[in-house]
PDB file of N, CA and C in Angstrom:
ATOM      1  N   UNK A   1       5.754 -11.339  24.568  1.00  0.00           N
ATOM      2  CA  UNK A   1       5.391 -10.904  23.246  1.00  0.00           C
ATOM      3  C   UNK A   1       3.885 -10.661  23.204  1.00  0.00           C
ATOM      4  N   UNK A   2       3.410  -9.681  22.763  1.00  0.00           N
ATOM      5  CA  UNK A   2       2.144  -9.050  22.495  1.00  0.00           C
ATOM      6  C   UNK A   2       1.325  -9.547  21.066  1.00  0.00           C
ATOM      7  N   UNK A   3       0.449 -10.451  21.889  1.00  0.00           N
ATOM      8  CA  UNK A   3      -0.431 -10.638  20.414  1.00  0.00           C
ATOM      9  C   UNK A   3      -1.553 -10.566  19.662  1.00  0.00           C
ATOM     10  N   UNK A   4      -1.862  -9.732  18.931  1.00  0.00           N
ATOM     11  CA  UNK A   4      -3.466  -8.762  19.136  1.00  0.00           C
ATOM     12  C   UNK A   4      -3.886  -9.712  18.050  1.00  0.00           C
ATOM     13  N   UNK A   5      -5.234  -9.774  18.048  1.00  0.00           N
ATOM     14  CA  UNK A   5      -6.337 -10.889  17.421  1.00  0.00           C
ATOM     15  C   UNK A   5      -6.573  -9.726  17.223  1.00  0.00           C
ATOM     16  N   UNK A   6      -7.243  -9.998  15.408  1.00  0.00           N
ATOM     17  CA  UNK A   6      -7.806  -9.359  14.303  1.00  0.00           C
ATOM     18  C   UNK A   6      -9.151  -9.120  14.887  1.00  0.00           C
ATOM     19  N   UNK A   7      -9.850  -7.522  14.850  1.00  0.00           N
ATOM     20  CA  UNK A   7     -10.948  -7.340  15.310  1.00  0.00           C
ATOM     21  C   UNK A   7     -12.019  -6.643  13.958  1.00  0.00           C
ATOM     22  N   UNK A   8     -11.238  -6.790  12.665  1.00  0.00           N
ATOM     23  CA  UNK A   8     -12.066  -6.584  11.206  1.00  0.00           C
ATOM     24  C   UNK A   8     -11.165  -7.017  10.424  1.00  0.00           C
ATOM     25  N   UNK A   9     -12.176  -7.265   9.195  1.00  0.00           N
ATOM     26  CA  UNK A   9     -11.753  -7.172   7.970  1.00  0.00           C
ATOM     27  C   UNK A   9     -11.560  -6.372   7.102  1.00  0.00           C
ATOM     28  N   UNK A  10     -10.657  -5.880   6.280  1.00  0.00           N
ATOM     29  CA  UNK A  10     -10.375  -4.989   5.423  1.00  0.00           C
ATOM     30  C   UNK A  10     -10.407  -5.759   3.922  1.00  0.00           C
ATOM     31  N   UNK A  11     -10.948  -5.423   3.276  1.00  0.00           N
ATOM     32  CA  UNK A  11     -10.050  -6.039   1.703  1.00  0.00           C
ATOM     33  C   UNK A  11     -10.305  -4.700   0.772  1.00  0.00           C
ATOM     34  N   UNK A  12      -8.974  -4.889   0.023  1.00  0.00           N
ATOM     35  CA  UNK A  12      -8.301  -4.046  -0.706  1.00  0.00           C
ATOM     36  C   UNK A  12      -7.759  -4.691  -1.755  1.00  0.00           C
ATOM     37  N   UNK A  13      -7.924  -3.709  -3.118  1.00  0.00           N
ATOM     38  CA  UNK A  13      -7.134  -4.315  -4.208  1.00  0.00           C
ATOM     39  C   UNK A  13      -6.014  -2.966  -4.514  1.00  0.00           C
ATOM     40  N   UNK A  14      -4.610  -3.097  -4.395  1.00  0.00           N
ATOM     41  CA  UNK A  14      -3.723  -2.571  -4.647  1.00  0.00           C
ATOM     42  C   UNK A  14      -3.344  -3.076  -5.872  1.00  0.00           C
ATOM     43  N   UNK A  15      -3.143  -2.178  -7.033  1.00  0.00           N
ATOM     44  CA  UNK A  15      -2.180  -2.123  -8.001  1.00  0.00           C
ATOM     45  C   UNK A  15      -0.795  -1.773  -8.321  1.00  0.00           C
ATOM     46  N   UNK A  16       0.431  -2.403  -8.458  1.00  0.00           N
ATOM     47  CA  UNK A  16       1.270  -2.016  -8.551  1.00  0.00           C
ATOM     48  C   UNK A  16       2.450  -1.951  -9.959  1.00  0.00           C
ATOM     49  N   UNK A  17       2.466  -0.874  -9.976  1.00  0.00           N
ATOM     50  CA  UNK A  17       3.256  -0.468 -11.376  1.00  0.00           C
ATOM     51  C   UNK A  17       4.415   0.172 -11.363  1.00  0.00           C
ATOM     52  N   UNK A  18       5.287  -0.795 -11.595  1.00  0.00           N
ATOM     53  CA  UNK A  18       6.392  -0.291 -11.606  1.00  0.00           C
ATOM     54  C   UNK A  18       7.232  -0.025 -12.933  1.00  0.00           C
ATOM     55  N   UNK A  19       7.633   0.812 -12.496  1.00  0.00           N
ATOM     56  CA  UNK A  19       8.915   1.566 -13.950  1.00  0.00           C
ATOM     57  C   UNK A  19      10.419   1.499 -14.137  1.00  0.00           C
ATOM     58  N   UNK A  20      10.816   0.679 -14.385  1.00  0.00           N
ATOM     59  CA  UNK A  20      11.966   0.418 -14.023  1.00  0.00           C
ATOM     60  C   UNK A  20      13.262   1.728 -14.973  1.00  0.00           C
ATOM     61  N   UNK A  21      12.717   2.314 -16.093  1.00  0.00           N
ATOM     62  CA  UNK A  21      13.527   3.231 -16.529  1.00  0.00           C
ATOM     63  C   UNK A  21      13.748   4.261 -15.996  1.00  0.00           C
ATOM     64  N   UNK A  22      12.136   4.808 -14.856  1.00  0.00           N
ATOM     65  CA  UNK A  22      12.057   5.930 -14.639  1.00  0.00           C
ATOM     66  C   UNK A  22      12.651   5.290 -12.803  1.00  0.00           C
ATOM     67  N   UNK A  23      12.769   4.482 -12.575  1.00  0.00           N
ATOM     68  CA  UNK A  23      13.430   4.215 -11.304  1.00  0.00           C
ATOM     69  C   UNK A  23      11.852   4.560 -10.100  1.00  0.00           C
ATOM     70  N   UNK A  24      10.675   4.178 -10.712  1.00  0.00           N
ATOM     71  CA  UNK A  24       9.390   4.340  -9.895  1.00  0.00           C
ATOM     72  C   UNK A  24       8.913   3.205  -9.914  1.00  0.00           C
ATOM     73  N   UNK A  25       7.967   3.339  -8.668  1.00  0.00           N
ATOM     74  CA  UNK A  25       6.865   2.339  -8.195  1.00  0.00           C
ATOM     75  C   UNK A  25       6.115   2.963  -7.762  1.00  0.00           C
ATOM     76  N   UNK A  26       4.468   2.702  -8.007  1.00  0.00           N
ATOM     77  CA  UNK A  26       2.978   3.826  -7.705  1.00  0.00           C
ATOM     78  C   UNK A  26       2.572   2.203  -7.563  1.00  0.00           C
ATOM     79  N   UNK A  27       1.463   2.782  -6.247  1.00  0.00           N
ATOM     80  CA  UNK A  27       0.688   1.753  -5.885  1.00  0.00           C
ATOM     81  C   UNK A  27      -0.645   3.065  -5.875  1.00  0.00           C
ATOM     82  N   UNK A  28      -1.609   2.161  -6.717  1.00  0.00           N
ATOM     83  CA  UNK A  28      -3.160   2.615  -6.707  1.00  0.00           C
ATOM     84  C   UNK A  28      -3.994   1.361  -6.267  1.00  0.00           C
ATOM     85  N   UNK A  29      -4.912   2.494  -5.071  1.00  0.00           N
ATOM     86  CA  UNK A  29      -5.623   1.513  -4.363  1.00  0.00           C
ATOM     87  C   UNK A  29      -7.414   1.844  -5.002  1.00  0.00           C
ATOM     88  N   UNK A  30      -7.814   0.645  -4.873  1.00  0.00           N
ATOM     89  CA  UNK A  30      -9.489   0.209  -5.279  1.00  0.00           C
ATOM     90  C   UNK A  30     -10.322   1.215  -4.158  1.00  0.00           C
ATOM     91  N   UNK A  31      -9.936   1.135  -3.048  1.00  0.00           N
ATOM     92  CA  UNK A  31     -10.413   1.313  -1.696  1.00  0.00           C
ATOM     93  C   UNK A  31     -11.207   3.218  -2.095  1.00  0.00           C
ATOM     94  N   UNK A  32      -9.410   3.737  -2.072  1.00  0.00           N
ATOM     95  CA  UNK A  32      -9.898   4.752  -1.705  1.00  0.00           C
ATOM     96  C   UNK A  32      -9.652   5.901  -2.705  1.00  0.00           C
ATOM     97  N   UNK A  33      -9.421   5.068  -4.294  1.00  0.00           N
ATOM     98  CA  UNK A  33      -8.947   5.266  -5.489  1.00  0.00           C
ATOM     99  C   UNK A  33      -7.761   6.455  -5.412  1.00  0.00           C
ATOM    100  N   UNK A  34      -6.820   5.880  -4.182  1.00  0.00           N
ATOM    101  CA  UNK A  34      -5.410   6.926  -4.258  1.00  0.00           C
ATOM    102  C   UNK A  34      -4.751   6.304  -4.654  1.00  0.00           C
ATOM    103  N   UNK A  35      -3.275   6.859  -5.030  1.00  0.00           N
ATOM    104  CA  UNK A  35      -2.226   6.914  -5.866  1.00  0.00           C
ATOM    105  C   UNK A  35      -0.968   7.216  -5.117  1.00  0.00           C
ATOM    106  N   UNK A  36      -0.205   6.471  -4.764  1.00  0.00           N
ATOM    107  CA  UNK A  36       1.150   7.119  -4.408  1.00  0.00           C
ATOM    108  C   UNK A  36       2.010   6.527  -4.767  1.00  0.00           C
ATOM    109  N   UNK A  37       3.269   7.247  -5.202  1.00  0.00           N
ATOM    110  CA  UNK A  37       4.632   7.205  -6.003  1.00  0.00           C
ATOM    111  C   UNK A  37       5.833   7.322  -5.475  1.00  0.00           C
ATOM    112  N   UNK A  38       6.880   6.717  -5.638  1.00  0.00           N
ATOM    113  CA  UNK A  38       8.025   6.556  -4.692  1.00  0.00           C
ATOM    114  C   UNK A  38       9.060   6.234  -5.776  1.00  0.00           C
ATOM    115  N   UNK A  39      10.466   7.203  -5.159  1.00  0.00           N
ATOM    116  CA  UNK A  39      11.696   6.370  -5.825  1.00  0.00           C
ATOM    117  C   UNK A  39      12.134   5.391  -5.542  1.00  0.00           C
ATOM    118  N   UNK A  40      12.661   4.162  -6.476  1.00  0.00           N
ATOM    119  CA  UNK A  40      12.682   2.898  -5.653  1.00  0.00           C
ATOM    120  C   UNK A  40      13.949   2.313  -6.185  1.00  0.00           C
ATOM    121  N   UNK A  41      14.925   2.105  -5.122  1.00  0.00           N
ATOM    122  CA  UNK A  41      16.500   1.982  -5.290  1.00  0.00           C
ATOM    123  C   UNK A  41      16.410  -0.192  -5.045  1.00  0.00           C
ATOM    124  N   UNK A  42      17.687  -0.621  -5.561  1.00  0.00           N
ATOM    125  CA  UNK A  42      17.778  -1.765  -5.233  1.00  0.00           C
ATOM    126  C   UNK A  42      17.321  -2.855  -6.382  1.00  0.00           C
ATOM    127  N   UNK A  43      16.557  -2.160  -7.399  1.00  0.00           N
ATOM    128  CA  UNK A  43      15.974  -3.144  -8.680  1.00  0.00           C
ATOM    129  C   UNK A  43      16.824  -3.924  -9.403  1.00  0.00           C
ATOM    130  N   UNK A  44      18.390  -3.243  -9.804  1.00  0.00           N
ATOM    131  CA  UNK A  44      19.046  -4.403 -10.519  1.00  0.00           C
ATOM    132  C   UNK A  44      19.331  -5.777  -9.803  1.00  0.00           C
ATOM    133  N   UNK A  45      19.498  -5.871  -8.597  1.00  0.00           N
ATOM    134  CA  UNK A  45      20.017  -7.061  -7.315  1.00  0.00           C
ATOM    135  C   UNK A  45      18.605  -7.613  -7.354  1.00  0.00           C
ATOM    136  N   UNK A  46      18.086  -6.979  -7.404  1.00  0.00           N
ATOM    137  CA  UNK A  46      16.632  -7.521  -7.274  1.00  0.00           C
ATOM    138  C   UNK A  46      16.110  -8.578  -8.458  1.00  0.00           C
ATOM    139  N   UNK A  47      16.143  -7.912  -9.832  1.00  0.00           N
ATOM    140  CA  UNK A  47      15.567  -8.421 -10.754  1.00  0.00           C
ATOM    141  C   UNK A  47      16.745  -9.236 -11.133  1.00  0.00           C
ATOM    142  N   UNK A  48      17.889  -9.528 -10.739  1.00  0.00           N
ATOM    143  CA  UNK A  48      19.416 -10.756 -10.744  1.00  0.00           C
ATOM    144  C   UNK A  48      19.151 -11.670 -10.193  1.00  0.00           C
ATOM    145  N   UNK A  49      18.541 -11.562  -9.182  1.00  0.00           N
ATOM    146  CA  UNK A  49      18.352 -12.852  -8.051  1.00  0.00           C
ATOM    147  C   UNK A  49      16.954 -13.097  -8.112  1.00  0.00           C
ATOM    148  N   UNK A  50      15.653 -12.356  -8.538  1.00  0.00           N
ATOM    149  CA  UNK A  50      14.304 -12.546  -7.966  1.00  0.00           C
ATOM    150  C   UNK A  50      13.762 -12.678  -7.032  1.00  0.00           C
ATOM    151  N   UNK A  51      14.722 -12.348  -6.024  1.00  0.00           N
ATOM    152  CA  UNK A  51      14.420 -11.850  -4.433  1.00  0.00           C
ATOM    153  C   UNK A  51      15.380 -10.985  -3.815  1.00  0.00           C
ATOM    154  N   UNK A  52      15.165 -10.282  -3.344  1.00  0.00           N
ATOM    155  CA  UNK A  52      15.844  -9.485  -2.374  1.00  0.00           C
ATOM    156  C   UNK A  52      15.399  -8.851  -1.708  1.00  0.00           C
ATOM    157  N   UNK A  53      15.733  -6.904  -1.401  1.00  0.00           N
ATOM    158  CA  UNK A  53      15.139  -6.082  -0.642  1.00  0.00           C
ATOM    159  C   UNK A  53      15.004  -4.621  -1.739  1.00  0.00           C
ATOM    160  N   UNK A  54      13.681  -4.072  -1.362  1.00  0.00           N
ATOM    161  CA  UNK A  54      14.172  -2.841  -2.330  1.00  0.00           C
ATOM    162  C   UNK A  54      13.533  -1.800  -1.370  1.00  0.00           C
ATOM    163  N   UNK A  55      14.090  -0.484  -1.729  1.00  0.00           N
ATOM    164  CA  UNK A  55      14.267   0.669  -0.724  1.00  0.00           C
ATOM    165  C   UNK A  55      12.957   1.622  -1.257  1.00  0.00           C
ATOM    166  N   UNK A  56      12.149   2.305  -1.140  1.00  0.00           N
ATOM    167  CA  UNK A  56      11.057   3.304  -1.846  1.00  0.00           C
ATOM    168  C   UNK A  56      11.290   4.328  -0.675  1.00  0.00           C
ATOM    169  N   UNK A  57      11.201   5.321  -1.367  1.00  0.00           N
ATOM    170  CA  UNK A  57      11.667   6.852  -0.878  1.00  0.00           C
ATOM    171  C   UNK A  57      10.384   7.833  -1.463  1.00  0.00           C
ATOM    172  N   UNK A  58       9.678   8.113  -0.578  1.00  0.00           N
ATOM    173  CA  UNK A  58       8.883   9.565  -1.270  1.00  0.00           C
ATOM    174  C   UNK A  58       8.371  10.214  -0.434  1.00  0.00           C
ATOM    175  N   UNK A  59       7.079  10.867  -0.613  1.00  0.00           N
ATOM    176  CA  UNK A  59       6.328  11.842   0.655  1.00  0.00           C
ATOM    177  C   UNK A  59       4.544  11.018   0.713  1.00  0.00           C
ATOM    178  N   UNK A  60       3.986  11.579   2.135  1.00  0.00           N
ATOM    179  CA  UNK A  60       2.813  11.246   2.305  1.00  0.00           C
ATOM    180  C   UNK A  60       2.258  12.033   2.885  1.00  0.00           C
ATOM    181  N   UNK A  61       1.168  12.373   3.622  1.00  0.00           N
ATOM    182  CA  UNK A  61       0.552  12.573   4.753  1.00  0.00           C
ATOM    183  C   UNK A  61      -0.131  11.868   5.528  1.00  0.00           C
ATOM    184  N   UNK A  62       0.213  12.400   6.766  1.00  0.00           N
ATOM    185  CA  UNK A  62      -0.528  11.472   8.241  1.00  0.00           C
ATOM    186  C   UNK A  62      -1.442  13.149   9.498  1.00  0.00           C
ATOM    187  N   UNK A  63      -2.521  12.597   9.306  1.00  0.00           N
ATOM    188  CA  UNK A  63      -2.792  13.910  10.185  1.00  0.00           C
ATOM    189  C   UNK A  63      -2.834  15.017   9.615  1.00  0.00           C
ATOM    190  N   UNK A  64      -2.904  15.173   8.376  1.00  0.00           N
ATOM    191  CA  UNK A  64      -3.124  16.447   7.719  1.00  0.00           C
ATOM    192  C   UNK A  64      -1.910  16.851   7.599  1.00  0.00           C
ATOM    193  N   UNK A  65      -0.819  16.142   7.862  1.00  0.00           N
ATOM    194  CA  UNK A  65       0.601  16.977   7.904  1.00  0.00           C
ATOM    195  C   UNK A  65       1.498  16.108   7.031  1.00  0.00           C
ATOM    196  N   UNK A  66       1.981  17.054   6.134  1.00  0.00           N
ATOM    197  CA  UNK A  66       3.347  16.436   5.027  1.00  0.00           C
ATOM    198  C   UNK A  66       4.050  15.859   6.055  1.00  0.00           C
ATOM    199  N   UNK A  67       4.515  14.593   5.443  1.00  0.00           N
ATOM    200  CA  UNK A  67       5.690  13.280   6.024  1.00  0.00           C
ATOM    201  C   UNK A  67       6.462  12.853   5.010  1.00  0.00           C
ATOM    202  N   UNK A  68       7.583  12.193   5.335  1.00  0.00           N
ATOM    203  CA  UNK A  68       8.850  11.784   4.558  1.00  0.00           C
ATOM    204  C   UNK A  68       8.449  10.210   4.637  1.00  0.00           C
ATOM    205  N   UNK A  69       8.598   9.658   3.461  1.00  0.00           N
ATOM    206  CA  UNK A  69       7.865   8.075   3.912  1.00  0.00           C
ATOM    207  C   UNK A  69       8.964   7.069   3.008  1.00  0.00           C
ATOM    208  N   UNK A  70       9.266   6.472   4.219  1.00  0.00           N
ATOM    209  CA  UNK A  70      10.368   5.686   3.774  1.00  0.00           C
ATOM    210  C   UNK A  70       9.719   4.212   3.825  1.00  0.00           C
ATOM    211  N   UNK A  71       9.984   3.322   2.914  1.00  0.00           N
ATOM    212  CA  UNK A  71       9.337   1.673   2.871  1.00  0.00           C
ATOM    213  C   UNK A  71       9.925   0.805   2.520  1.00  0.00           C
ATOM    214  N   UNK A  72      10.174  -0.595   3.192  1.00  0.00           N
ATOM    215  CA  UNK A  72      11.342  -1.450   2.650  1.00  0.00           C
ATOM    216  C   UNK A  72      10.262  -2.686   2.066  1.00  0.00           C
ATOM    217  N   UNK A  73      10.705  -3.230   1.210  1.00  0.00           N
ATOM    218  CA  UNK A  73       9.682  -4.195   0.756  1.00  0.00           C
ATOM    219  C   UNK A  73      10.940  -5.693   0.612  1.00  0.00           C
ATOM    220  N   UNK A  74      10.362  -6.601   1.447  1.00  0.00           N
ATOM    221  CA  UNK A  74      11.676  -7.777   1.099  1.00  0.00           C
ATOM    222  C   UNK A  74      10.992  -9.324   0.654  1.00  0.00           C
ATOM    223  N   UNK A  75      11.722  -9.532  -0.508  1.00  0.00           N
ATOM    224  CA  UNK A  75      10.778 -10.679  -1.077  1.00  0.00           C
ATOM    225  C   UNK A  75      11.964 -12.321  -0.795  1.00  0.00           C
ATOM    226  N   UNK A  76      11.850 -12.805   0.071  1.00  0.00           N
ATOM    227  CA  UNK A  76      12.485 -14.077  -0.047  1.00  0.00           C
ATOM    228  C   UNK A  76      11.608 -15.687  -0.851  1.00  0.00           C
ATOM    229  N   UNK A  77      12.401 -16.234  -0.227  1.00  0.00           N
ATOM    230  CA  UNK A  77      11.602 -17.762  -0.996  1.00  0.00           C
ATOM    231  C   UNK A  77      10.060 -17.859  -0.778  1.00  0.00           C
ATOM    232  N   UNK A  78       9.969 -17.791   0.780  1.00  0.00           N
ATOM    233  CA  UNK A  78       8.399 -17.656   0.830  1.00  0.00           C
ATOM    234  C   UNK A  78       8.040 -16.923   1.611  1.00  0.00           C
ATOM    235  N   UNK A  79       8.705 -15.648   1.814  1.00  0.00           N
ATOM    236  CA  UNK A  79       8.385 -14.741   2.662  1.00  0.00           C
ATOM    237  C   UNK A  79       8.345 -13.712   2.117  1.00  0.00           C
ATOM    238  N   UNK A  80       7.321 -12.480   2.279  1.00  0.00           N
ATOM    239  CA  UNK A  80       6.937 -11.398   2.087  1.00  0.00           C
ATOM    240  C   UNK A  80       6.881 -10.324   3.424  1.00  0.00           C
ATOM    241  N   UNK A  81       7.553  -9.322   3.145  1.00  0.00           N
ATOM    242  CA  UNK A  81       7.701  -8.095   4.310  1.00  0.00           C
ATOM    243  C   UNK A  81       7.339  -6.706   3.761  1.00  0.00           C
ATOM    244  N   UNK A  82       7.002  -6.048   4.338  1.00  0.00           N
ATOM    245  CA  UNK A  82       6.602  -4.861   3.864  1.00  0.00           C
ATOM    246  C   UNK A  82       6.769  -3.625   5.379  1.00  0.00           C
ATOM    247  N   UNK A  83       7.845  -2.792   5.572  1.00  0.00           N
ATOM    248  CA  UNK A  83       7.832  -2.290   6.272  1.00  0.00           C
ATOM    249  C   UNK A  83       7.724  -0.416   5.811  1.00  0.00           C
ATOM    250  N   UNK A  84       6.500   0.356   6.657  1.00  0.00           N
ATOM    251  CA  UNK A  84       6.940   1.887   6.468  1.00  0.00           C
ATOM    252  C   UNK A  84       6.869   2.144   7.524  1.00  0.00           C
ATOM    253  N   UNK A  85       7.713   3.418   7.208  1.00  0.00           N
ATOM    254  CA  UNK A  85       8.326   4.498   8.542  1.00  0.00           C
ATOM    255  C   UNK A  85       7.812   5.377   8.083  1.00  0.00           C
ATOM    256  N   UNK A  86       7.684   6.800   8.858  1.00  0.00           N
ATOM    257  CA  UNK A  86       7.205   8.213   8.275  1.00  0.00           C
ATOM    258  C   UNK A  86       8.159   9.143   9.071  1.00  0.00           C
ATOM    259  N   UNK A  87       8.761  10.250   8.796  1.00  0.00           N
ATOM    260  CA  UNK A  87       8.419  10.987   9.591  1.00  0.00           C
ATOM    261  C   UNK A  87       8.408  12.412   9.353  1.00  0.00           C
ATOM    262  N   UNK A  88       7.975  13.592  10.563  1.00  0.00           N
ATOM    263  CA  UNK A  88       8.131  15.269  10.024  1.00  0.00           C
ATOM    264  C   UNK A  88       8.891  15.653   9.797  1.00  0.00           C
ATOM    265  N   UNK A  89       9.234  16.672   9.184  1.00  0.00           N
ATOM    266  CA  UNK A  89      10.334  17.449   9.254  1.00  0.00           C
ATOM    267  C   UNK A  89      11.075  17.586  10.690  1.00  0.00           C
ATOM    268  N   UNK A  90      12.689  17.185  10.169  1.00  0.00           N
ATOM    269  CA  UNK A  90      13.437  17.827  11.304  1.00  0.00           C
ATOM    270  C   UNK A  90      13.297  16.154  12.088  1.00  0.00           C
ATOM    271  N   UNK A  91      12.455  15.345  12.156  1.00  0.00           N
ATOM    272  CA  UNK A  91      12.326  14.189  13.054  1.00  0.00           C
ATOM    273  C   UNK A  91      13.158  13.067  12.979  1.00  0.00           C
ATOM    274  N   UNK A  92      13.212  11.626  13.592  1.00  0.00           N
ATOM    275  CA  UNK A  92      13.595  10.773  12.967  1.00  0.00           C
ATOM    276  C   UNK A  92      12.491   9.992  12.807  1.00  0.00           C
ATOM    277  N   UNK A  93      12.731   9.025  11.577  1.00  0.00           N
ATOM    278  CA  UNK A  93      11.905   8.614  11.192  1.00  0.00           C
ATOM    279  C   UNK A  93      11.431   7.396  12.348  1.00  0.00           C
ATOM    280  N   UNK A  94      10.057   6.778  12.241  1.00  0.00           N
ATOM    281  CA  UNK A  94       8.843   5.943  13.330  1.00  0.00           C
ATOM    282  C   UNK A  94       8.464   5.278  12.721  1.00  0.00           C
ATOM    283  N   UNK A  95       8.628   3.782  13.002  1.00  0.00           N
ATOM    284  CA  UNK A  95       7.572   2.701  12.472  1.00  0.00           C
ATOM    285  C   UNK A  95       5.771   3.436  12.695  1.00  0.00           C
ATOM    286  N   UNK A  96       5.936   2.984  11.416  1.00  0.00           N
ATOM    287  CA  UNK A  96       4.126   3.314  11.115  1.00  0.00           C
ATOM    288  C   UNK A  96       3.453   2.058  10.845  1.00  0.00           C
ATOM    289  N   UNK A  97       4.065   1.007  10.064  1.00  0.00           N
ATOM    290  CA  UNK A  97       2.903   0.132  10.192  1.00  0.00           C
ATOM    291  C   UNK A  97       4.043  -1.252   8.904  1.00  0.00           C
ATOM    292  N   UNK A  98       3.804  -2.573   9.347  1.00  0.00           N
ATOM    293  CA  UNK A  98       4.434  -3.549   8.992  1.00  0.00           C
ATOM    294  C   UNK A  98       3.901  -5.022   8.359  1.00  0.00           C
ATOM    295  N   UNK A  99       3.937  -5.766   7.717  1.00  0.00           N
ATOM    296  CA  UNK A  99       3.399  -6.996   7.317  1.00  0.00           C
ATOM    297  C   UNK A  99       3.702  -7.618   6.976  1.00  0.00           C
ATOM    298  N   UNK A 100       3.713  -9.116   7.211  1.00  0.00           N
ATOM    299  CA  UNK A 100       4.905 -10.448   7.086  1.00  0.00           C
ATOM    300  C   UNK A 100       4.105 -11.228   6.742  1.00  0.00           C
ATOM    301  N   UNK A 101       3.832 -11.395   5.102  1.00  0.00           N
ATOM    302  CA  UNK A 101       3.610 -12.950   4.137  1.00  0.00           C
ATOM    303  C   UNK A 101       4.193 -13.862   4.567  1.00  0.00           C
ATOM    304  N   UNK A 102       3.786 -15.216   4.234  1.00  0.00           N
ATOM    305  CA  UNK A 102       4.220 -16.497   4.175  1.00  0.00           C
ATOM    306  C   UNK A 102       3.407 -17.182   3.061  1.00  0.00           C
ATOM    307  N   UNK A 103       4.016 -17.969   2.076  1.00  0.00           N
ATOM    308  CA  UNK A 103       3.955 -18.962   1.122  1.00  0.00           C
ATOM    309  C   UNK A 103       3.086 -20.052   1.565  1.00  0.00           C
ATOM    310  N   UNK A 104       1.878 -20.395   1.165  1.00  0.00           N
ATOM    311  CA  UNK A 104       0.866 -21.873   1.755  1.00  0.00           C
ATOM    312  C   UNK A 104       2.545 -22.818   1.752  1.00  0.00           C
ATOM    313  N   UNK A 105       3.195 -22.831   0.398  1.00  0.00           N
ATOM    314  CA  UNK A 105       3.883 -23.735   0.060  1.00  0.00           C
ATOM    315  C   UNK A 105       4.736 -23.041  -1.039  1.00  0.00           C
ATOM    316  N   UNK A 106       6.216 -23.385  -0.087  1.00  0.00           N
ATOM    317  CA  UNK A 106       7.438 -22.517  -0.982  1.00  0.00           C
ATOM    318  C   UNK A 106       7.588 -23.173  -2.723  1.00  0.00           C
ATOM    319  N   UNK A 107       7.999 -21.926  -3.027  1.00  0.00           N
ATOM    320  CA  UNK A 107       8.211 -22.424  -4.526  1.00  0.00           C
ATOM    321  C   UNK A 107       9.183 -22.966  -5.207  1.00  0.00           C
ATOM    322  N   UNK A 108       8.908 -23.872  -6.044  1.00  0.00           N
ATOM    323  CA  UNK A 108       9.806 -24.822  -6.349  1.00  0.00           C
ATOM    324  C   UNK A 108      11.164 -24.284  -7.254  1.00  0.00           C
TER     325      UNK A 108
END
């Protein structure tokens, strides 16, 4: 197993707003004051239980080139995941980039 040590720091403040009528979620970032919007499937199971998995579906760019950007976001007891894929037209979709929370201390 491959294990790369952090060689910077980043900090970022992401905002997230979600719409549950209009079936959206937009995350606006501090950083680089962008905006992106996604359809986001899975909210009733979600907001029943207060954990689960939910699906976001929309577009991005990577490289100057329109991408299909698919993202799974999974909230358990004390775990946090955040996975996106991208890909071009015609492609299958490629892990692009992933991140796994943990709880100091699960919640009661």
């Amino acid at each position: 197993m491959l294990r790369r040590r952090p060689t910077k720091i980043v900090r970022e403040l992401s905002v997230i707003t979600l719409d549950p009528v209009a079936g959206t979620i937009a995350f606006t970032s501090d950083r680089d004051h962008s905006s992106d919007t996604y359809k986001v499937s899975g909210l009733g199971e979600f907001a029943a239980k207060g954990r689960g998995s939910l699906a976001l579906a929309g577009t991005g760019e990577e490289n100057d080139k329109k991408v299909e950007v698919k993202i799974t976001i999974t909230l358990r007891r004390n775990l946090y995941t955040y996975q996106k894929e991208t890909r071009l037209p015609g492609q299958d979709f490629q892990f692009r980039d992933g991140y796994t929370f943990t709880r100091k201390e699960e919640p009661k």
